[in-house]
C-alpha atoms as a PDB file:
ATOM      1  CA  UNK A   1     -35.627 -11.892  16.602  1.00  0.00           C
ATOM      2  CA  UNK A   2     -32.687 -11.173  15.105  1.00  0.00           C
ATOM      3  CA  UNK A   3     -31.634  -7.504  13.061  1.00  0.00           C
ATOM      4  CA  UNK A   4     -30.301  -7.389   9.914  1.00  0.00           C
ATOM      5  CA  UNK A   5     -26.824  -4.885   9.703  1.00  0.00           C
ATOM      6  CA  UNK A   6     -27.773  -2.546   7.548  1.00  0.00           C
ATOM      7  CA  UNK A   7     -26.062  -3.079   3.847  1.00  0.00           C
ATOM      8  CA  UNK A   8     -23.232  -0.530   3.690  1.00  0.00           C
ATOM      9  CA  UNK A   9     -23.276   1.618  -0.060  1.00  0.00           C
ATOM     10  CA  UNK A  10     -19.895  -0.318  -1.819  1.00  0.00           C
ATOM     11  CA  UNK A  11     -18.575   1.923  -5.135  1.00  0.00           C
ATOM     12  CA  UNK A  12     -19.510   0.515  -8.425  1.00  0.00           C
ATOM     13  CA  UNK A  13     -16.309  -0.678  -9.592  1.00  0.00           C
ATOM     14  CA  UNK A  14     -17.711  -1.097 -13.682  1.00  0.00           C
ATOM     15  CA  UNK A  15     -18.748   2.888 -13.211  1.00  0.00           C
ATOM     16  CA  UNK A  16     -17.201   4.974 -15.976  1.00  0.00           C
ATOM     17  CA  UNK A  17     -14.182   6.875 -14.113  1.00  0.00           C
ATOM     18  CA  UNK A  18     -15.368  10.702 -13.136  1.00  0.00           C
ATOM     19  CA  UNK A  19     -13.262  13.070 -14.429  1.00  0.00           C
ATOM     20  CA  UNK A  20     -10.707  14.966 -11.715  1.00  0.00           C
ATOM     21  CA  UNK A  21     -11.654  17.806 -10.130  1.00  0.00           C
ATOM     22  CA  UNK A  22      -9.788  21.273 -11.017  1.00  0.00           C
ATOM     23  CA  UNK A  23      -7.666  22.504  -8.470  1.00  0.00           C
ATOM     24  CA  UNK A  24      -7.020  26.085  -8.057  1.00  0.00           C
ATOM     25  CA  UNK A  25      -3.820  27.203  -9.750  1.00  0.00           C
ATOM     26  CA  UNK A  26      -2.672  28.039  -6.184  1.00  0.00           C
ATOM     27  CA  UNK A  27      -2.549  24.720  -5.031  1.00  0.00           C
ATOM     28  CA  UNK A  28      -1.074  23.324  -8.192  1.00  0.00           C
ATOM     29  CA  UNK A  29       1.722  25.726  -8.584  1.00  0.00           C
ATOM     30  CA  UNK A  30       2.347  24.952  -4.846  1.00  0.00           C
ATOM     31  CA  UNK A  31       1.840  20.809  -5.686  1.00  0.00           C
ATOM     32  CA  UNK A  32       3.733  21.249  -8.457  1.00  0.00           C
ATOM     33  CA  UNK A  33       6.963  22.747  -6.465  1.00  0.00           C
ATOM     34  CA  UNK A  34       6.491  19.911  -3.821  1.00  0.00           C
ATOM     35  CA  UNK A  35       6.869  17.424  -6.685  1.00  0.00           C
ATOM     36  CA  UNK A  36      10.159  18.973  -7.739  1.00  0.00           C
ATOM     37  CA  UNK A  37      11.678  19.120  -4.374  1.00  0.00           C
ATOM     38  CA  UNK A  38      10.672  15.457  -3.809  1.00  0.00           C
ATOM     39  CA  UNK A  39      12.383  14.358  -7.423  1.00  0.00           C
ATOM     40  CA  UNK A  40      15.123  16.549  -6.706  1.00  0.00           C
ATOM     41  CA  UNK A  41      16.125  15.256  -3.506  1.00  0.00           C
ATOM     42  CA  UNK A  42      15.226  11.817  -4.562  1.00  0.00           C
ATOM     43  CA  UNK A  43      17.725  12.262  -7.629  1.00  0.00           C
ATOM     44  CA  UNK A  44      20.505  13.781  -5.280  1.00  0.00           C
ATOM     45  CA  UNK A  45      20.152  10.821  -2.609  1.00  0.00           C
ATOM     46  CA  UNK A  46      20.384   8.377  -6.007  1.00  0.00           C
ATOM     47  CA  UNK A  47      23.439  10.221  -6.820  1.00  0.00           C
ATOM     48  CA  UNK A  48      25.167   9.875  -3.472  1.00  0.00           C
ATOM     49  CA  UNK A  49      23.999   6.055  -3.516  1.00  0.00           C
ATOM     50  CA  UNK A  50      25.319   5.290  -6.757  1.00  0.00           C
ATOM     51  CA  UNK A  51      28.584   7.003  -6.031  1.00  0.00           C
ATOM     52  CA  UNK A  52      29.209   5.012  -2.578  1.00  0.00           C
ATOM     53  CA  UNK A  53      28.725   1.827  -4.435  1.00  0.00           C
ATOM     54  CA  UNK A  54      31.286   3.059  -7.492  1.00  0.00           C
ATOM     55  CA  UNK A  55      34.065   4.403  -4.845  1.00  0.00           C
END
């Protein structure tokens, strides 16, 4: 006789969205600051870009 695979638990994708979960204001100063170095090299590497194409 065959076995059955048991079902496997699937989220309920019409379930009202939980609300996030606080971080400690450790981690989001320190999130925060990763954010900014991202955007600011991201904005400096635009700014080269742009320039090569202009010169």
């Amino acid at each position: 006789m065959q076995q059955r695979q048991p079902i496997s638990v699937q989220p309920d994708l019409f379930a009202a969205p939980t609300a996030p979960r606080e971080l400690s204001s450790d981690i989001g100063q320190h999130l925060l600051s990763l954010i900014e170095a991202l955007l600011t090299e991201a904005a400096k590497k635009a700014r080269e870009a742009d320039h090569e194409c202009h010169a």
